[in-house]
PDBML (XML) file of the C-alpha atoms, coordinates in Angstrom:
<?xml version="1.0" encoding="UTF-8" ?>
<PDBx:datablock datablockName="MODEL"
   xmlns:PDBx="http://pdbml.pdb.org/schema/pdbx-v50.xsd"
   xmlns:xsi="http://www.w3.org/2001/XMLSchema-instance"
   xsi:schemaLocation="http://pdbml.pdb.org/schema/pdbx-v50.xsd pdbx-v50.xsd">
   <PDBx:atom_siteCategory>
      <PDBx:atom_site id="1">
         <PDBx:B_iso_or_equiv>0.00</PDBx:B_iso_or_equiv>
         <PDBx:Cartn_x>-5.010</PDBx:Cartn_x>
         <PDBx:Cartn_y>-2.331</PDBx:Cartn_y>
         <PDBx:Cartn_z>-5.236</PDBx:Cartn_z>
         <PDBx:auth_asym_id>A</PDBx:auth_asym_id>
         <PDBx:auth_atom_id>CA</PDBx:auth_atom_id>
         <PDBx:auth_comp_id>UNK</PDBx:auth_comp_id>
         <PDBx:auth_seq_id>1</PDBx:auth_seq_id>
         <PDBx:group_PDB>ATOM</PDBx:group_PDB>
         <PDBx:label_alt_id xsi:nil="true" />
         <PDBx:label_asym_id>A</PDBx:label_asym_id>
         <PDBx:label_atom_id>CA</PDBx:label_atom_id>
         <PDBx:label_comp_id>UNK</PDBx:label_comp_id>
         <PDBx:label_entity_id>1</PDBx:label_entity_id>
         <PDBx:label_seq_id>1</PDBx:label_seq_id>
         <PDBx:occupancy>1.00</PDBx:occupancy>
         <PDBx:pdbx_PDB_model_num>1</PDBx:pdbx_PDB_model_num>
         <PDBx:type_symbol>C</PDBx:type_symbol>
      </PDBx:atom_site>
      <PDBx:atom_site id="2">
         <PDBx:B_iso_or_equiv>0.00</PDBx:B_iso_or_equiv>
         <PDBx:Cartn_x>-2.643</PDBx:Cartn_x>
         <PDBx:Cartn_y>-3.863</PDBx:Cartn_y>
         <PDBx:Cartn_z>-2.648</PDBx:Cartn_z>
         <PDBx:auth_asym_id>A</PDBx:auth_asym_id>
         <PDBx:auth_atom_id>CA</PDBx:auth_atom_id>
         <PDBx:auth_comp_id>UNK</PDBx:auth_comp_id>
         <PDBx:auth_seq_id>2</PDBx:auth_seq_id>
         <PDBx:group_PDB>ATOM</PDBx:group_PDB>
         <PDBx:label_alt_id xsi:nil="true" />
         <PDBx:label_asym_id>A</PDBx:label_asym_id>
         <PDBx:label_atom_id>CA</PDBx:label_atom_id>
         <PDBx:label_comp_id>UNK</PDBx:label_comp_id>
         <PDBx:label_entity_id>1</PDBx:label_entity_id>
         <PDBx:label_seq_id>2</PDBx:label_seq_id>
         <PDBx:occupancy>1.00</PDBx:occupancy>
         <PDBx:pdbx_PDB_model_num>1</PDBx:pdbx_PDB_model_num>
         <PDBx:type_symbol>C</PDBx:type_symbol>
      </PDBx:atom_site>
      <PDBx:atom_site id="3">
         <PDBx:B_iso_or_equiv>0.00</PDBx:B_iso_or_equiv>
         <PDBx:Cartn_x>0.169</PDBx:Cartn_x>
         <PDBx:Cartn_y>-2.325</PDBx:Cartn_y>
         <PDBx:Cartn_z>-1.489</PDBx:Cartn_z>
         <PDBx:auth_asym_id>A</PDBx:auth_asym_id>
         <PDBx:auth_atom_id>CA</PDBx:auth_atom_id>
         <PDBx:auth_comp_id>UNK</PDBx:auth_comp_id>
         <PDBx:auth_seq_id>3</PDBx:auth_seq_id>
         <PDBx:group_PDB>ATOM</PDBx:group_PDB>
         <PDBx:label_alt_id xsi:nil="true" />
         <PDBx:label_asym_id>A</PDBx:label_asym_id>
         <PDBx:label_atom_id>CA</PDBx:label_atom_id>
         <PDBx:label_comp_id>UNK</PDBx:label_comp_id>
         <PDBx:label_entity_id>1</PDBx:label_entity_id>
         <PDBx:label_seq_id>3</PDBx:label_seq_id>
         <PDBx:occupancy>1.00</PDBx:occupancy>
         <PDBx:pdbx_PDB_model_num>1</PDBx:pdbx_PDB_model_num>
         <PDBx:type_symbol>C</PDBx:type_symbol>
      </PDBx:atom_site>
      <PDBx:atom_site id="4">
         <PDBx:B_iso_or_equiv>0.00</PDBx:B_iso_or_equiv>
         <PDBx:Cartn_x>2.748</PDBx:Cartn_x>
         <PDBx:Cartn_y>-3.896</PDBx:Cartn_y>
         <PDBx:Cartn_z>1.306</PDBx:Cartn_z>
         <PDBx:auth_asym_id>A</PDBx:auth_asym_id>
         <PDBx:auth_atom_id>CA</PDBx:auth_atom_id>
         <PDBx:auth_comp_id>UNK</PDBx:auth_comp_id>
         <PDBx:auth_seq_id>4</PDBx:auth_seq_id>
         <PDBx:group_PDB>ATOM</PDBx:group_PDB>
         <PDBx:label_alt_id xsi:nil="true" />
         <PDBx:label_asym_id>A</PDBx:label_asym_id>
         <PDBx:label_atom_id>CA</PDBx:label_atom_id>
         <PDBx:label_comp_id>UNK</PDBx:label_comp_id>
         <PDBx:label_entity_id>1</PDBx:label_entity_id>
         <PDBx:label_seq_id>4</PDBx:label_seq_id>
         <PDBx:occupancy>1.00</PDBx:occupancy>
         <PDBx:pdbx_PDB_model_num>1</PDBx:pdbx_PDB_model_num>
         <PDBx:type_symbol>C</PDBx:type_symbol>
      </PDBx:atom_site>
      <PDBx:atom_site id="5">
         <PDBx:B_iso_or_equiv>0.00</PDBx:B_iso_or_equiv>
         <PDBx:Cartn_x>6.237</PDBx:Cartn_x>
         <PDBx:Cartn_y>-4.961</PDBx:Cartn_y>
         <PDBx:Cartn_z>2.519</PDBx:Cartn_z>
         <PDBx:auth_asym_id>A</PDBx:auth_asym_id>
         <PDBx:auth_atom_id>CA</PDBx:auth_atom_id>
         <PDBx:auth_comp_id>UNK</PDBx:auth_comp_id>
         <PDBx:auth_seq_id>5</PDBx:auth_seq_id>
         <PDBx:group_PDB>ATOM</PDBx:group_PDB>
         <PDBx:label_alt_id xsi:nil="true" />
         <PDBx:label_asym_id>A</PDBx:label_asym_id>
         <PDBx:label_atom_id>CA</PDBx:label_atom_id>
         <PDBx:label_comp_id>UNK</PDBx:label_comp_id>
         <PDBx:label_entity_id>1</PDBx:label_entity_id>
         <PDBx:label_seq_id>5</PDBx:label_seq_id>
         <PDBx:occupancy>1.00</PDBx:occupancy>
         <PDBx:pdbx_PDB_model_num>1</PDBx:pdbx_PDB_model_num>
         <PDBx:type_symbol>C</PDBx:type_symbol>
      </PDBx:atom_site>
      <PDBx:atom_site id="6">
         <PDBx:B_iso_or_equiv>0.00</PDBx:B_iso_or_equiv>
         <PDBx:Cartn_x>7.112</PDBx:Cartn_x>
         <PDBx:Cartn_y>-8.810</PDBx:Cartn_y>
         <PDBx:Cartn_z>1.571</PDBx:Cartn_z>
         <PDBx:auth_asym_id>A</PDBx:auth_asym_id>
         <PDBx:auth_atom_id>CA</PDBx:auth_atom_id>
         <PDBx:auth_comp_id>UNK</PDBx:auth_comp_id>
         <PDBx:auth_seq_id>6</PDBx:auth_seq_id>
         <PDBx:group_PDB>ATOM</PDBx:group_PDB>
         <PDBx:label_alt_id xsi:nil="true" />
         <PDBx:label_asym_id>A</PDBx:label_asym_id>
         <PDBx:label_atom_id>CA</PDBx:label_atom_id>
         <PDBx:label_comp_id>UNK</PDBx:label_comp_id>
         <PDBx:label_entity_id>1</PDBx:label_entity_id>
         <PDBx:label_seq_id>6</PDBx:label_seq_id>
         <PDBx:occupancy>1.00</PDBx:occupancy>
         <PDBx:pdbx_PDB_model_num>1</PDBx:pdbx_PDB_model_num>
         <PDBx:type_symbol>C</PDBx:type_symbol>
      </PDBx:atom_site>
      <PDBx:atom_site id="7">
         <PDBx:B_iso_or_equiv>0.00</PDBx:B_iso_or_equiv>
         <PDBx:Cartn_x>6.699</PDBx:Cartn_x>
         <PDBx:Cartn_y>-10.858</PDBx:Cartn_y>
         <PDBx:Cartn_z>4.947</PDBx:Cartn_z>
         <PDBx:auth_asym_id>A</PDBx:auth_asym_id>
         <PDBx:auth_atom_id>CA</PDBx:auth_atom_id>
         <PDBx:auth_comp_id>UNK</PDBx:auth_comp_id>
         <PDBx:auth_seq_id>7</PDBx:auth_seq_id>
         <PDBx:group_PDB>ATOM</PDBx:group_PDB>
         <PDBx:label_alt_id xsi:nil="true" />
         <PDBx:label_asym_id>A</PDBx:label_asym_id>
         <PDBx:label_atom_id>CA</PDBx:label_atom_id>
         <PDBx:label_comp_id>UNK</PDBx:label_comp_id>
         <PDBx:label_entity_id>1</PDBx:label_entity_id>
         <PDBx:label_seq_id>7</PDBx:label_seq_id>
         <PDBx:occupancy>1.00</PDBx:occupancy>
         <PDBx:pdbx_PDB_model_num>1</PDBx:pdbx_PDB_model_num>
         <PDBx:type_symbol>C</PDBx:type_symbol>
      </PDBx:atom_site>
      <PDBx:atom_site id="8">
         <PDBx:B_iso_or_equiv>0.00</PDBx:B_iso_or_equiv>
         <PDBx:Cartn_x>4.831</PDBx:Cartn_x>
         <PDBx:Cartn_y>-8.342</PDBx:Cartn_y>
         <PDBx:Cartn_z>6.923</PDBx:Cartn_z>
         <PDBx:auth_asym_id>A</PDBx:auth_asym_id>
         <PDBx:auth_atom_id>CA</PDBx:auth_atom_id>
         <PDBx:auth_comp_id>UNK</PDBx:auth_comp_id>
         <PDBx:auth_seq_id>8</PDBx:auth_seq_id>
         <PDBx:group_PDB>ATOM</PDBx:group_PDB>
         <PDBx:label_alt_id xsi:nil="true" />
         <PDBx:label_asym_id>A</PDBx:label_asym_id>
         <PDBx:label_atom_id>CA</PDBx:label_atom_id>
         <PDBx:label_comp_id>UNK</PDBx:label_comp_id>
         <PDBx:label_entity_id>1</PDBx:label_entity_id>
         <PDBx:label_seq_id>8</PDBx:label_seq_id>
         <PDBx:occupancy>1.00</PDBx:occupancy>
         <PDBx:pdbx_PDB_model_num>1</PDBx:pdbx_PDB_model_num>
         <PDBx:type_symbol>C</PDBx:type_symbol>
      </PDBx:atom_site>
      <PDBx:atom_site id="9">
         <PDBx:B_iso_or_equiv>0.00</PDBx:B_iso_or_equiv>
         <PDBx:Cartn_x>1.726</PDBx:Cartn_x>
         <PDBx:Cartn_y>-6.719</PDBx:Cartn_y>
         <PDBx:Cartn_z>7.667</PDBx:Cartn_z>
         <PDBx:auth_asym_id>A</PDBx:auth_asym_id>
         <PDBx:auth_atom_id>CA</PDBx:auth_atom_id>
         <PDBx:auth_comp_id>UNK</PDBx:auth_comp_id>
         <PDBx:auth_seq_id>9</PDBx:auth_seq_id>
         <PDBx:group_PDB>ATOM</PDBx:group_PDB>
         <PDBx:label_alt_id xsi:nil="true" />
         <PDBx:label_asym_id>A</PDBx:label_asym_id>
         <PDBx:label_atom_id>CA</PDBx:label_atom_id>
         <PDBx:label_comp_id>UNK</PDBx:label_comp_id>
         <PDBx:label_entity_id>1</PDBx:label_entity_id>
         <PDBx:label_seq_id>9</PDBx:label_seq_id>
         <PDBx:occupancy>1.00</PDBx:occupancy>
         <PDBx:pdbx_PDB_model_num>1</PDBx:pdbx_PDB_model_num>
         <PDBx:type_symbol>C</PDBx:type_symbol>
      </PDBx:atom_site>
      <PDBx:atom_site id="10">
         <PDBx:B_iso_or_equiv>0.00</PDBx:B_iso_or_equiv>
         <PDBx:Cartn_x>2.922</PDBx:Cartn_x>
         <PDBx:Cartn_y>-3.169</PDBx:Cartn_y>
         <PDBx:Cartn_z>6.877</PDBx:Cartn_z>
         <PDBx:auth_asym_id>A</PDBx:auth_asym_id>
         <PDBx:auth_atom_id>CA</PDBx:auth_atom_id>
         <PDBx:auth_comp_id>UNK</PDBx:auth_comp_id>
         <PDBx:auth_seq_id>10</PDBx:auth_seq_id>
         <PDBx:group_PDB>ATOM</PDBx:group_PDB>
         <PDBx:label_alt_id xsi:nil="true" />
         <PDBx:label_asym_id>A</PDBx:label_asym_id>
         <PDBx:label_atom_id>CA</PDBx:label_atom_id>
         <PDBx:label_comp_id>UNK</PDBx:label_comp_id>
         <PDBx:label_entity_id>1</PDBx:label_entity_id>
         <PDBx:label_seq_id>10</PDBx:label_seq_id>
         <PDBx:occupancy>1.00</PDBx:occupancy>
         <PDBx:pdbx_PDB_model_num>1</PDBx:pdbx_PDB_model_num>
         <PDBx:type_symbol>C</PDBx:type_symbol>
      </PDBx:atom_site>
      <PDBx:atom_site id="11">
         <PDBx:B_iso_or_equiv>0.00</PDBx:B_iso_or_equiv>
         <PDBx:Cartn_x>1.208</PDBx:Cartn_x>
         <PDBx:Cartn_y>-1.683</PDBx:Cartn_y>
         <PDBx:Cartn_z>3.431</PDBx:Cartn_z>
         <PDBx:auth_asym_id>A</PDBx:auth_asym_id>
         <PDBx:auth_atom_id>CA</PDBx:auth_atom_id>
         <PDBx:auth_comp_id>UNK</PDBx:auth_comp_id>
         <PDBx:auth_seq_id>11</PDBx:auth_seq_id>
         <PDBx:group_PDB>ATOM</PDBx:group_PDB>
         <PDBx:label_alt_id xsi:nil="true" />
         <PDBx:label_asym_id>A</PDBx:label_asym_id>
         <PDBx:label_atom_id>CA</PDBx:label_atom_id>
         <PDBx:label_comp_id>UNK</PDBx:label_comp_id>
         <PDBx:label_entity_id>1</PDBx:label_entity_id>
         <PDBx:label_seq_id>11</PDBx:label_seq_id>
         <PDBx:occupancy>1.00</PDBx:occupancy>
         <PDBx:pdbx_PDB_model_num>1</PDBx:pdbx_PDB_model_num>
         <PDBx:type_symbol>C</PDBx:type_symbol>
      </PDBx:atom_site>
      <PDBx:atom_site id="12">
         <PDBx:B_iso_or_equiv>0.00</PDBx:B_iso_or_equiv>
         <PDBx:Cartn_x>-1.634</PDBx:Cartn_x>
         <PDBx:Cartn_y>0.046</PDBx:Cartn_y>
         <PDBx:Cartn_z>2.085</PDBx:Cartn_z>
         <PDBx:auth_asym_id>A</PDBx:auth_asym_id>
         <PDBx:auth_atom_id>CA</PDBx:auth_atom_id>
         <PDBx:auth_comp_id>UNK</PDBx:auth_comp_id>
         <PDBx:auth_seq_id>12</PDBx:auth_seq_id>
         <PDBx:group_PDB>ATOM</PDBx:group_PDB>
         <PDBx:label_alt_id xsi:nil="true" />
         <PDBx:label_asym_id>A</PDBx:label_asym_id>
         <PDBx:label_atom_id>CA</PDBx:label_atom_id>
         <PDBx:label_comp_id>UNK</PDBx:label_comp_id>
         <PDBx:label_entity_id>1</PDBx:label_entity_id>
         <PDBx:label_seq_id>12</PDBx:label_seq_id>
         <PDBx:occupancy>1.00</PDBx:occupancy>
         <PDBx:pdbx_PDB_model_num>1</PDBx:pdbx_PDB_model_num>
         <PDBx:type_symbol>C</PDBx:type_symbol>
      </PDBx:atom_site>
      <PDBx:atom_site id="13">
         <PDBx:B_iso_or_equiv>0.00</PDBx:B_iso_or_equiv>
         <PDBx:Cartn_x>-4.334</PDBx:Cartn_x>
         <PDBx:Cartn_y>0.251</PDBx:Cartn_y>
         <PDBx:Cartn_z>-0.781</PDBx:Cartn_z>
         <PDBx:auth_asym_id>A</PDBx:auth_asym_id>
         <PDBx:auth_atom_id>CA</PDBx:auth_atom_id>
         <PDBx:auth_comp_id>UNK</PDBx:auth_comp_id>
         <PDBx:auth_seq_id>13</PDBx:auth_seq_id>
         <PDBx:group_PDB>ATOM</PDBx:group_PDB>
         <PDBx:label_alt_id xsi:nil="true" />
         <PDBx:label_asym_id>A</PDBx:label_asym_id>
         <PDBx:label_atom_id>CA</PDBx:label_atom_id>
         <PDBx:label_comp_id>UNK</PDBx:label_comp_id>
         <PDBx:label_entity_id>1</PDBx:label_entity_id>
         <PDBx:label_seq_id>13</PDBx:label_seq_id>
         <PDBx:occupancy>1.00</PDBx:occupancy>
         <PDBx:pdbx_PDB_model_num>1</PDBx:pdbx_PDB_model_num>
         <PDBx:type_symbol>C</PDBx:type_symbol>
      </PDBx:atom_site>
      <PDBx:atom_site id="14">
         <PDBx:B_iso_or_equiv>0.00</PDBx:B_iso_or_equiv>
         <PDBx:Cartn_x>-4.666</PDBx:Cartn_x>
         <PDBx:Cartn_y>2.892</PDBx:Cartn_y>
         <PDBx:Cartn_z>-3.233</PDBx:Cartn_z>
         <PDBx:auth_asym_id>A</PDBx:auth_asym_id>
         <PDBx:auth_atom_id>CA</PDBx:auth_atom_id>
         <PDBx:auth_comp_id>UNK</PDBx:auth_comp_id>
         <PDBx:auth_seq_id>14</PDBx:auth_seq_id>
         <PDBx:group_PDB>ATOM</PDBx:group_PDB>
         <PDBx:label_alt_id xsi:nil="true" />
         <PDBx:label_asym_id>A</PDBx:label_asym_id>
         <PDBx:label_atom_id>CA</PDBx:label_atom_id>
         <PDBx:label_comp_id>UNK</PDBx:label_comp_id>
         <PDBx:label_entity_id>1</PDBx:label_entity_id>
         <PDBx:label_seq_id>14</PDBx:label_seq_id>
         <PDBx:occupancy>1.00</PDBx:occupancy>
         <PDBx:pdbx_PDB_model_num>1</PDBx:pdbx_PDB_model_num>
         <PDBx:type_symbol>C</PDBx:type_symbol>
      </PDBx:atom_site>
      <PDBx:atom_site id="15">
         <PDBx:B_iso_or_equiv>0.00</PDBx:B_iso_or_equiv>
         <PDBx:Cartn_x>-7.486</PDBx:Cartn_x>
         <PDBx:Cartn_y>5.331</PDBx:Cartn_y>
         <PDBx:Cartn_z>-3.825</PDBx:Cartn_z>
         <PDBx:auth_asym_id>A</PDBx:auth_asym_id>
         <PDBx:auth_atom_id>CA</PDBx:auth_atom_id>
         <PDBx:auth_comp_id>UNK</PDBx:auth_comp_id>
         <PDBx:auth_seq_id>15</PDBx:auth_seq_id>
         <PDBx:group_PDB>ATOM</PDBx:group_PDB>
         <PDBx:label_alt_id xsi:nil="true" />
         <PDBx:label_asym_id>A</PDBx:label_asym_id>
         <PDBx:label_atom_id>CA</PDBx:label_atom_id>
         <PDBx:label_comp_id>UNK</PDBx:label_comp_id>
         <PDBx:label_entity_id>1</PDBx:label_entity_id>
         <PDBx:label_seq_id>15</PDBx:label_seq_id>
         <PDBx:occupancy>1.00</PDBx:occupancy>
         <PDBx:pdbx_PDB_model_num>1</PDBx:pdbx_PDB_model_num>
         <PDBx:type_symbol>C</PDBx:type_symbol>
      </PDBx:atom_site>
      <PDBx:atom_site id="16">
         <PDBx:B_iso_or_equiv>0.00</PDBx:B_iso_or_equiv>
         <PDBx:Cartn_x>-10.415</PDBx:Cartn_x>
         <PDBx:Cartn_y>4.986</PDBx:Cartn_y>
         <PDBx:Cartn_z>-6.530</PDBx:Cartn_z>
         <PDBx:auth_asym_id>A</PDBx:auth_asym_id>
         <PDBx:auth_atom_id>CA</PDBx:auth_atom_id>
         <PDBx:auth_comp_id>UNK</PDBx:auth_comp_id>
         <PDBx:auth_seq_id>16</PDBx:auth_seq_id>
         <PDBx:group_PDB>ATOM</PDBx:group_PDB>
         <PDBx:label_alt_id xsi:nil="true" />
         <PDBx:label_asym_id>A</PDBx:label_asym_id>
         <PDBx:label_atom_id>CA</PDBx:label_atom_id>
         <PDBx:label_comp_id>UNK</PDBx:label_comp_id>
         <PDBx:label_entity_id>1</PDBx:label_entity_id>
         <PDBx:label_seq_id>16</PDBx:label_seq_id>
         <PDBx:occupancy>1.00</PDBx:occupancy>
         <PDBx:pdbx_PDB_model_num>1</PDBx:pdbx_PDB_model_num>
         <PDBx:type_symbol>C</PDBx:type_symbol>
      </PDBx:atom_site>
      <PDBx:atom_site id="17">
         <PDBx:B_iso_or_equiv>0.00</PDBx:B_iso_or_equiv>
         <PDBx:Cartn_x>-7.470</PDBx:Cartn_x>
         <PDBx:Cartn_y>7.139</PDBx:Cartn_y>
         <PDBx:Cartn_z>-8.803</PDBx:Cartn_z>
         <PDBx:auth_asym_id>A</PDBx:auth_asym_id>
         <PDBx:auth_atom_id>CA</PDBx:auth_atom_id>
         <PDBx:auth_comp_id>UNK</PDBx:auth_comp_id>
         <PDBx:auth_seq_id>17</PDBx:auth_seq_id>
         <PDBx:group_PDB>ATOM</PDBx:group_PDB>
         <PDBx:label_alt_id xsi:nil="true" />
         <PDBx:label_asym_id>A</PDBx:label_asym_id>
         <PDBx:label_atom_id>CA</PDBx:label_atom_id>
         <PDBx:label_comp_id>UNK</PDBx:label_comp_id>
         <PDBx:label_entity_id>1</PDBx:label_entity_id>
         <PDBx:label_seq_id>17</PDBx:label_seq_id>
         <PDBx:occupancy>1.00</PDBx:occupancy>
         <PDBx:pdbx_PDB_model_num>1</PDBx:pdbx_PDB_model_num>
         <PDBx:type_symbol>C</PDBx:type_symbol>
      </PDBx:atom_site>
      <PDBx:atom_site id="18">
         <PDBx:B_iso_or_equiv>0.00</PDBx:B_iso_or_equiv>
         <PDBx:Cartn_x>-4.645</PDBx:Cartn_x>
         <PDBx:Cartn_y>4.546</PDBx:Cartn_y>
         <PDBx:Cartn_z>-8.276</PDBx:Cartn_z>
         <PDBx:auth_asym_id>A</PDBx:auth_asym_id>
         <PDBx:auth_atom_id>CA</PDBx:auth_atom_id>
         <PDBx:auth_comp_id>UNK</PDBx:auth_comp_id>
         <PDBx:auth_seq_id>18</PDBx:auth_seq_id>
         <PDBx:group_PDB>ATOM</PDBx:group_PDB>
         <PDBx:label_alt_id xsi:nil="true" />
         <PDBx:label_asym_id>A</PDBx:label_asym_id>
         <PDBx:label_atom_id>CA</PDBx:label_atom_id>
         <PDBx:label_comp_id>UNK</PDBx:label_comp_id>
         <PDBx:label_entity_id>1</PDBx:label_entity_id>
         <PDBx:label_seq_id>18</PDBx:label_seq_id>
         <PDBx:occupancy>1.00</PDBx:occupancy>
         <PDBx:pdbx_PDB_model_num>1</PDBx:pdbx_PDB_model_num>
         <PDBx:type_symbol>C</PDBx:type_symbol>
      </PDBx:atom_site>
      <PDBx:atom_site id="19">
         <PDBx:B_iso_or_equiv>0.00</PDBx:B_iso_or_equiv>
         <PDBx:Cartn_x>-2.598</PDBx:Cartn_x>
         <PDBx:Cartn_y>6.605</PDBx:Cartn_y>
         <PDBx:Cartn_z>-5.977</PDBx:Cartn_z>
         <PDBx:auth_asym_id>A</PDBx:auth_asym_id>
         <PDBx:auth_atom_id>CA</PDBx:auth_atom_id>
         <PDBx:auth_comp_id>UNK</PDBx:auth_comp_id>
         <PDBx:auth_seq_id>19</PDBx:auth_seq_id>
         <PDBx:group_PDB>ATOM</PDBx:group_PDB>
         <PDBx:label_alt_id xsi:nil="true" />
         <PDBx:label_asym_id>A</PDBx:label_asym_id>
         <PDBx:label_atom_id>CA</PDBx:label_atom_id>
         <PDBx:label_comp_id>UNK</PDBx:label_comp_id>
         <PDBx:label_entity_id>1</PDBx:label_entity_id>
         <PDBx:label_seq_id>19</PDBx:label_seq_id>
         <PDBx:occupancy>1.00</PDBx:occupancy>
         <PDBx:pdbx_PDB_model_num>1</PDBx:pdbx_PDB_model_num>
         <PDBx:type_symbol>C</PDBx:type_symbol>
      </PDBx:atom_site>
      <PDBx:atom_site id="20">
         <PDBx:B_iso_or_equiv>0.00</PDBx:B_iso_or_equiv>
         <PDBx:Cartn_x>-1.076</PDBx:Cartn_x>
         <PDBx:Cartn_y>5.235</PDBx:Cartn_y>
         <PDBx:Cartn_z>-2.764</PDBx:Cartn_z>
         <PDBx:auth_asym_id>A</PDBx:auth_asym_id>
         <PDBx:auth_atom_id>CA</PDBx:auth_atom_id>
         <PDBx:auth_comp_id>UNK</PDBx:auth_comp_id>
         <PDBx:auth_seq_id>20</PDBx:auth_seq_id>
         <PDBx:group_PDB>ATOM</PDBx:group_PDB>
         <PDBx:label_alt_id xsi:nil="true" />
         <PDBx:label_asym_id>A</PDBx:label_asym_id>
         <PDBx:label_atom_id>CA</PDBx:label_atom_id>
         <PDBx:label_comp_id>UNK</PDBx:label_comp_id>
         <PDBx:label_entity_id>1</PDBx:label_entity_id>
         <PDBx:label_seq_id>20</PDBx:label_seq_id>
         <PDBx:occupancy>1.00</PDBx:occupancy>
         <PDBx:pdbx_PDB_model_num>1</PDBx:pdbx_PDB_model_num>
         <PDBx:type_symbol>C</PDBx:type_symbol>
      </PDBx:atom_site>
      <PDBx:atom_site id="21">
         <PDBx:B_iso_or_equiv>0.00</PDBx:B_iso_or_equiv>
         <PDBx:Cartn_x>1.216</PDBx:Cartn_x>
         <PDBx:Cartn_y>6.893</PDBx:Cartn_y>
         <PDBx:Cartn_z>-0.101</PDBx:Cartn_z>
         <PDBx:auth_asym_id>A</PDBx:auth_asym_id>
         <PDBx:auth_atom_id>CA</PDBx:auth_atom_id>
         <PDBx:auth_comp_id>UNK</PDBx:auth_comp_id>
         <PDBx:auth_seq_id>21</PDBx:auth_seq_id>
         <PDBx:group_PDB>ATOM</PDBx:group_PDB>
         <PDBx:label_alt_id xsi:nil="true" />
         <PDBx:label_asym_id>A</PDBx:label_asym_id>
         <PDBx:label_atom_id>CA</PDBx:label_atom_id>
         <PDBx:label_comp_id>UNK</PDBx:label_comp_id>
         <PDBx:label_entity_id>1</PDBx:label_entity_id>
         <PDBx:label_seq_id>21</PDBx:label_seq_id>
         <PDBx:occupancy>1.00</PDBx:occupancy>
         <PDBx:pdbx_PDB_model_num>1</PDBx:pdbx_PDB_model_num>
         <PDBx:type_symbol>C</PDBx:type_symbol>
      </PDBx:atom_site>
      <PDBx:atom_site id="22">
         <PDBx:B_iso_or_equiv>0.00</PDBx:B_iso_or_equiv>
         <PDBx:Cartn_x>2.609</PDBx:Cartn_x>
         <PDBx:Cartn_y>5.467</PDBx:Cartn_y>
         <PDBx:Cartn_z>2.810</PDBx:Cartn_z>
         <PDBx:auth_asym_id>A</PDBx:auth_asym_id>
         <PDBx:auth_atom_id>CA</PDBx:auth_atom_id>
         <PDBx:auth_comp_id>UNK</PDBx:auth_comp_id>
         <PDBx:auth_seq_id>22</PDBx:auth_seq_id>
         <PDBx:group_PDB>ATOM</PDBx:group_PDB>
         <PDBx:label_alt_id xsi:nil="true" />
         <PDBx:label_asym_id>A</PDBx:label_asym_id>
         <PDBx:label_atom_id>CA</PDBx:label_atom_id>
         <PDBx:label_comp_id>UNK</PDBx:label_comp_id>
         <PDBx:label_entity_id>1</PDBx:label_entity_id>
         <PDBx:label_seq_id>22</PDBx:label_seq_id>
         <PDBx:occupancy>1.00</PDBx:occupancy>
         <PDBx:pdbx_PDB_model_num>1</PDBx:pdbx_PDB_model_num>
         <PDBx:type_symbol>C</PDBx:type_symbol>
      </PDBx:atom_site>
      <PDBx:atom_site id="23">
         <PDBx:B_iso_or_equiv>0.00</PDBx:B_iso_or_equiv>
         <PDBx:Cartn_x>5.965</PDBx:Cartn_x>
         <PDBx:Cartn_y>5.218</PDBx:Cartn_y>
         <PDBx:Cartn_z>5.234</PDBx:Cartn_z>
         <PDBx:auth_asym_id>A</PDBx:auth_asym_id>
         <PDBx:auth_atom_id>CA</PDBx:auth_atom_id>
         <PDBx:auth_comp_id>UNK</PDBx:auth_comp_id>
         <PDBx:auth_seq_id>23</PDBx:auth_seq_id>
         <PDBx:group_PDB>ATOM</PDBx:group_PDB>
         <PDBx:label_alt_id xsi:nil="true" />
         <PDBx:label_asym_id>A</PDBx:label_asym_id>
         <PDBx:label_atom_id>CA</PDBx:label_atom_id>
         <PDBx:label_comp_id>UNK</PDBx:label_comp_id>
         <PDBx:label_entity_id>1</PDBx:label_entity_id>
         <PDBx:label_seq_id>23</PDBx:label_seq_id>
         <PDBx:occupancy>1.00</PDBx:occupancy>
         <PDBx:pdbx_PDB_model_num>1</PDBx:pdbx_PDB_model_num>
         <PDBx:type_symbol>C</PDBx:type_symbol>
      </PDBx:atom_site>
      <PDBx:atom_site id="24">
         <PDBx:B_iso_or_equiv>0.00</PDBx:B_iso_or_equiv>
         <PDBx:Cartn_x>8.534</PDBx:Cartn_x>
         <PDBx:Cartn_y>2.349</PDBx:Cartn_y>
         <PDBx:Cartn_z>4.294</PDBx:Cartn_z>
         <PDBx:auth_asym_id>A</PDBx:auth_asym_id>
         <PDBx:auth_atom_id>CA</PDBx:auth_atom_id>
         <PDBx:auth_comp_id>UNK</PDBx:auth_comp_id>
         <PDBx:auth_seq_id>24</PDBx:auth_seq_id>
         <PDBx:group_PDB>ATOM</PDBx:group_PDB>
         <PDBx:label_alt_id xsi:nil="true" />
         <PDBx:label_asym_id>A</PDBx:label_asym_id>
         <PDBx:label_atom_id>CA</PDBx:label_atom_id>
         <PDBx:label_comp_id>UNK</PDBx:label_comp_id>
         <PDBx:label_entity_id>1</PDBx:label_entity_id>
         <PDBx:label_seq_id>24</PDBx:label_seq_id>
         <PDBx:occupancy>1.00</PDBx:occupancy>
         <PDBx:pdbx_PDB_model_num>1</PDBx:pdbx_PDB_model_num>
         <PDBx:type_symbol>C</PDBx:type_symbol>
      </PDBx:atom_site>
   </PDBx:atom_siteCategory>
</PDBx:datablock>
């Protein structure tokens, strides 16, 4: 799934277990 900061290109996706981690 999609993961990211309204109005910008900063995000990620999570893994095949629904887990994400990133810097915001």
């Amino acid at each position: 799934a999609n993961v990211f900061v309204k109005n910008t290109m900063h995000g990620t996706i999570s893994d095949y277990f629904g887990y994400f981690s990133f810097v915001a």
